[in-house]
N, C-alpha and C. Protein backbone atom coordinates (compact mmCIF):
# COMPACT_ATOMS: atom_id res chain seq x y z
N UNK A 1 -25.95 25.13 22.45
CA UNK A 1 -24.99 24.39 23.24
C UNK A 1 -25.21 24.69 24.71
N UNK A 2 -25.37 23.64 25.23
CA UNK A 2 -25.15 23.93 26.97
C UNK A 2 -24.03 24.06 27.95
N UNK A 3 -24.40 23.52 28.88
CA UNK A 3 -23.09 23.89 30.11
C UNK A 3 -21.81 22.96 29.20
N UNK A 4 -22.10 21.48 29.31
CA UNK A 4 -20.96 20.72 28.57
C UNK A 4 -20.81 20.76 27.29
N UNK A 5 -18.86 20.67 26.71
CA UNK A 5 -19.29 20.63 25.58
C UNK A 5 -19.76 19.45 24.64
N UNK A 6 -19.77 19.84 23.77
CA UNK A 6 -19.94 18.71 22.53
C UNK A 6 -19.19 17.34 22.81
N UNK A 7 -19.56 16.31 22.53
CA UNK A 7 -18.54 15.00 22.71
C UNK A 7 -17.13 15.66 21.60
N UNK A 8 -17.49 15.86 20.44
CA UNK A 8 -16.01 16.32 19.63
C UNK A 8 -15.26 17.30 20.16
N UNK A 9 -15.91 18.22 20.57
CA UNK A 9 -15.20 19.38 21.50
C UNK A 9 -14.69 18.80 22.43
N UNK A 10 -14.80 17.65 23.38
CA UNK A 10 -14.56 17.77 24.63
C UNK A 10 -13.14 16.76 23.88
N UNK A 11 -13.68 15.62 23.19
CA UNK A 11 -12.61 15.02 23.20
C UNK A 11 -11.22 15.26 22.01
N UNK A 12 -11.67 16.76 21.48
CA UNK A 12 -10.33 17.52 20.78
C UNK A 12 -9.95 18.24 22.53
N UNK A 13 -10.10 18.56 23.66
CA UNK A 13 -9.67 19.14 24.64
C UNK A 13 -9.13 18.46 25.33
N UNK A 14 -9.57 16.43 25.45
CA UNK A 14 -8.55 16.22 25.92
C UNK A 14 -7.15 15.69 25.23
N UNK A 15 -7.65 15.64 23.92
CA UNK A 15 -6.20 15.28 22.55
C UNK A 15 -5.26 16.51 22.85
N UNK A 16 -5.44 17.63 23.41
CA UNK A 16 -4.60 19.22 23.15
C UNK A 16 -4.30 18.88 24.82
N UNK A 17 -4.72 18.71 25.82
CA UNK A 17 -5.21 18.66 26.75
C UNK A 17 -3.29 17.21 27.04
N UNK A 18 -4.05 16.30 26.61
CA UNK A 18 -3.04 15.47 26.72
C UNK A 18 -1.22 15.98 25.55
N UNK A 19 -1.67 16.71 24.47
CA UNK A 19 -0.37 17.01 24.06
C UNK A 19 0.34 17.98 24.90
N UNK A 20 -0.34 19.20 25.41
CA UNK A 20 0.17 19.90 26.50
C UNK A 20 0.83 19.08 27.64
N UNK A 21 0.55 18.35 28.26
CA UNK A 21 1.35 17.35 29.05
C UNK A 21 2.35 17.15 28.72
N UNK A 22 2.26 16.04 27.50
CA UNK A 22 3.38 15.16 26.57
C UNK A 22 4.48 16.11 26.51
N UNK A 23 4.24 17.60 25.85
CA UNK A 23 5.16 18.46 25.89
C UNK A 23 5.90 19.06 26.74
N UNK A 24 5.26 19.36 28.19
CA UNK A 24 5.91 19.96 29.34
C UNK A 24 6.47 18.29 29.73
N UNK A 25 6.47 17.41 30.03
CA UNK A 25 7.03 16.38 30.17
C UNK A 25 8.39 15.79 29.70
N UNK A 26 8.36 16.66 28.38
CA UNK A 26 9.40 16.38 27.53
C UNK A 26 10.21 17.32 27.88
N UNK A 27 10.17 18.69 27.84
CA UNK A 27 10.91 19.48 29.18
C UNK A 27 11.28 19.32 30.06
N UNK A 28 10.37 18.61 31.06
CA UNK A 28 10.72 18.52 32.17
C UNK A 28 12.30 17.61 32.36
N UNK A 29 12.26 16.63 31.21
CA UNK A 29 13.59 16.02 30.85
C UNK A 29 14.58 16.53 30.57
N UNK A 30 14.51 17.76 29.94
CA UNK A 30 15.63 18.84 29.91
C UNK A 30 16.06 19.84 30.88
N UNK A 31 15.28 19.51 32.39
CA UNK A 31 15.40 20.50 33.55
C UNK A 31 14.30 21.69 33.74
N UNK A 32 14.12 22.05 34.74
CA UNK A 32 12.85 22.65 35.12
C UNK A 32 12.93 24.12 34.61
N UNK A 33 14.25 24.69 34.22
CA UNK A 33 14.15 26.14 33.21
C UNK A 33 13.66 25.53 32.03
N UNK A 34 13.58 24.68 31.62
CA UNK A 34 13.17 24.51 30.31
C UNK A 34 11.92 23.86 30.46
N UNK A 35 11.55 23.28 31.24
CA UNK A 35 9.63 23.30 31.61
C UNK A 35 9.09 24.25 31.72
N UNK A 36 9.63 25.72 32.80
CA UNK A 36 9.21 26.93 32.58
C UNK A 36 9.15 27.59 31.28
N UNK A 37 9.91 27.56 30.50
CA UNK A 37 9.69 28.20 29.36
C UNK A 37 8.72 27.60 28.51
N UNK A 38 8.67 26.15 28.59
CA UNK A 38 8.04 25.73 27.40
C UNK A 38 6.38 25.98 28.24
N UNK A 39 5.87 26.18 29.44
CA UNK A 39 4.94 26.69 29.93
C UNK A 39 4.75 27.81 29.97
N UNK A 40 5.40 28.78 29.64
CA UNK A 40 5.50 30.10 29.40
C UNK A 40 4.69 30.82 27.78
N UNK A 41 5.46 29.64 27.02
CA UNK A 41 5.28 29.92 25.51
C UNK A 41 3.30 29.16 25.32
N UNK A 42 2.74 28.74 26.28
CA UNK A 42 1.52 27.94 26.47
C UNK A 42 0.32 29.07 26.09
N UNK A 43 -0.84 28.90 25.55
CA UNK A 43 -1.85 30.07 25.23
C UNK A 43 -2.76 30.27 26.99
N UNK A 44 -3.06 30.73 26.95
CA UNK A 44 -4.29 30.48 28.03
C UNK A 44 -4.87 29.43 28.18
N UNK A 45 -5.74 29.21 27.19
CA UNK A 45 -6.77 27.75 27.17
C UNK A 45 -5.51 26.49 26.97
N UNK A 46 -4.30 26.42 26.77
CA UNK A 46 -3.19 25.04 26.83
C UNK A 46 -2.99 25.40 28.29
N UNK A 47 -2.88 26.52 29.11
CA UNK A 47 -2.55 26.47 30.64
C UNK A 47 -3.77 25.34 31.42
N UNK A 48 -5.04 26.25 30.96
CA UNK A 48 -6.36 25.62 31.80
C UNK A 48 -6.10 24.18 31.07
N UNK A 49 -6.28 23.82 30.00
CA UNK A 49 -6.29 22.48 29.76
C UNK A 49 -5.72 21.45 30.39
N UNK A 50 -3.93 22.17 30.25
CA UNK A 50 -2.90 20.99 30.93
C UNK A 50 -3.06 21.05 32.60
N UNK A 51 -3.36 22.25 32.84
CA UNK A 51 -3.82 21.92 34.43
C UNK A 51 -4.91 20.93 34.75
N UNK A 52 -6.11 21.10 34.15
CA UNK A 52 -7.01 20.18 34.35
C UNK A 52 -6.30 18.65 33.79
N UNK A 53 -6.17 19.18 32.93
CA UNK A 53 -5.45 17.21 32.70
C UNK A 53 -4.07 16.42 33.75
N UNK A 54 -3.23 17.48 34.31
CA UNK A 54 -2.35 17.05 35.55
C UNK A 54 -3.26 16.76 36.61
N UNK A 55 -4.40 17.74 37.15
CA UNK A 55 -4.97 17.47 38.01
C UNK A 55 -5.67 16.34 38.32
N UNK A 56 -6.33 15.80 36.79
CA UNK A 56 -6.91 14.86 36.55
C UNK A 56 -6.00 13.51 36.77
N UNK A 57 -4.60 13.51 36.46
CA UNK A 57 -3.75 12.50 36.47
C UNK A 57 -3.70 12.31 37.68
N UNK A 58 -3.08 13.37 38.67
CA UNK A 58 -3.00 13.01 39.93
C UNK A 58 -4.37 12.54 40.57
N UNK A 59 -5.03 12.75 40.73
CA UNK A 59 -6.15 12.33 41.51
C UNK A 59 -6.24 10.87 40.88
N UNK A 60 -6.19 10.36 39.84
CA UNK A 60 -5.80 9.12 39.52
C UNK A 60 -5.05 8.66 40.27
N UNK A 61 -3.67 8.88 40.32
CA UNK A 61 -2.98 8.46 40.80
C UNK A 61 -2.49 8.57 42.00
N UNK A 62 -3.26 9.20 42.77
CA UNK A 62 -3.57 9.07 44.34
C UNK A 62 -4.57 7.76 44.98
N UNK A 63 -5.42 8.03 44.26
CA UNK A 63 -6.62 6.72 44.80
C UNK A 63 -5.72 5.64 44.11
N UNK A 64 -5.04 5.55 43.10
CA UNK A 64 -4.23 3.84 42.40
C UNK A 64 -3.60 3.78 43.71
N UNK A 65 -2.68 4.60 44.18
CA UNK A 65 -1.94 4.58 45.63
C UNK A 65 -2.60 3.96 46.64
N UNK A 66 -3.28 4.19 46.94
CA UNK A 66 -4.25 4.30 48.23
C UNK A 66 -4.64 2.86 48.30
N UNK A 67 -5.50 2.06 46.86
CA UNK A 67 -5.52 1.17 46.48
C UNK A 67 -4.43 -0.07 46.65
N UNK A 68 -3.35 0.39 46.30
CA UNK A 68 -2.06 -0.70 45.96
C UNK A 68 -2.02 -0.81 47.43
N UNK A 69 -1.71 0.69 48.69
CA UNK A 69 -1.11 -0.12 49.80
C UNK A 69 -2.26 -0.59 50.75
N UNK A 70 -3.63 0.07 50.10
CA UNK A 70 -4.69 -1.17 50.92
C UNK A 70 -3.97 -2.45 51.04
N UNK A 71 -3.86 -2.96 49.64
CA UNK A 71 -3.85 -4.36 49.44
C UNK A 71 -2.33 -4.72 50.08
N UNK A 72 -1.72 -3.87 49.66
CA UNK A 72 -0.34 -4.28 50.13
C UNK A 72 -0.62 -4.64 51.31
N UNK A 73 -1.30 -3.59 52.34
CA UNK A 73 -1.48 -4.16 54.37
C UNK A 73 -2.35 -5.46 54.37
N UNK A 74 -3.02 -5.14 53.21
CA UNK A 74 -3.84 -6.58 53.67
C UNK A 74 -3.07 -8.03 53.43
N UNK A 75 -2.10 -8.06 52.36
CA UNK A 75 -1.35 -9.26 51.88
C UNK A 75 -0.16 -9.41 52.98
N UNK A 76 0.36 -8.09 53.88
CA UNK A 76 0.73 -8.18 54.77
C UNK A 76 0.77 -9.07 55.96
N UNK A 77 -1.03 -8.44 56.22
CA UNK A 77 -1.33 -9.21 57.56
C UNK A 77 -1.77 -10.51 57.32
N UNK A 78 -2.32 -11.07 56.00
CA UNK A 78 -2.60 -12.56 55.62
C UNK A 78 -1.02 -13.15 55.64
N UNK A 79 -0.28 -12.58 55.12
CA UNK A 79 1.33 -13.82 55.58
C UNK A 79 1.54 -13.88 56.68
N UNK A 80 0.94 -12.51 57.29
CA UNK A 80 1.76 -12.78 59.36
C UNK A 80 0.80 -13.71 59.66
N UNK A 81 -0.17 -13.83 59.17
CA UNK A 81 -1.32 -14.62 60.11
C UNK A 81 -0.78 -16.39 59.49
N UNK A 82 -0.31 -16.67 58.25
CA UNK A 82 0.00 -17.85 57.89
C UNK A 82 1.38 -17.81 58.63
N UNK A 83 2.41 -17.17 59.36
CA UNK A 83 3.65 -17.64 59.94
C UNK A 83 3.04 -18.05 61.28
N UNK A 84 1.70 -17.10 62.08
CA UNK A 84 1.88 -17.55 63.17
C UNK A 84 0.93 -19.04 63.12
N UNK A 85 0.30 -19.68 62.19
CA UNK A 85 -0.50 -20.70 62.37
C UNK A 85 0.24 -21.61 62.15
């Protein structure tokens, strides 16, 4: 085995990977002492996992951002430009 893992390995890491989420998420609905704990009760490798998989979300969902209000300024300045013509 090399640096990466296995396609089955990788994609049982992000199935555990994504339930670690699902679960602190579901906490997080019950208030943030109860996200701490249920991150508390987490093994090592569910910490690294769900971090890499939040991290992974956000950076998604920074560039979707970034994206939407491109377009948003641009649909912006195309209506100002159709009021002043």
């Amino acid at each position: 085995m090399g640096f990466m893992p296995e396609p089955k390995e990788l994609e049982a890491d992000i199935e555990k990977a994504a339930q670690v989420a699902d679960g602190l998420a579901e906490a997080v609905g019950r208030g943030p002492r109860h996200a701490t704990m249920a991150a508390r009760r987490l093994s090592d490798e569910d910490l690294t996992l769900g971090l890499a998989f939040l991290a992974r979300v956000m950076e998604i969902a920074a560039m979707s951002s970034r994206a939407l209000a491109d377009v948003e300024r641009e649909r912006q300045r195309a209506g100002a430009r159709l009021r002043l013509n």
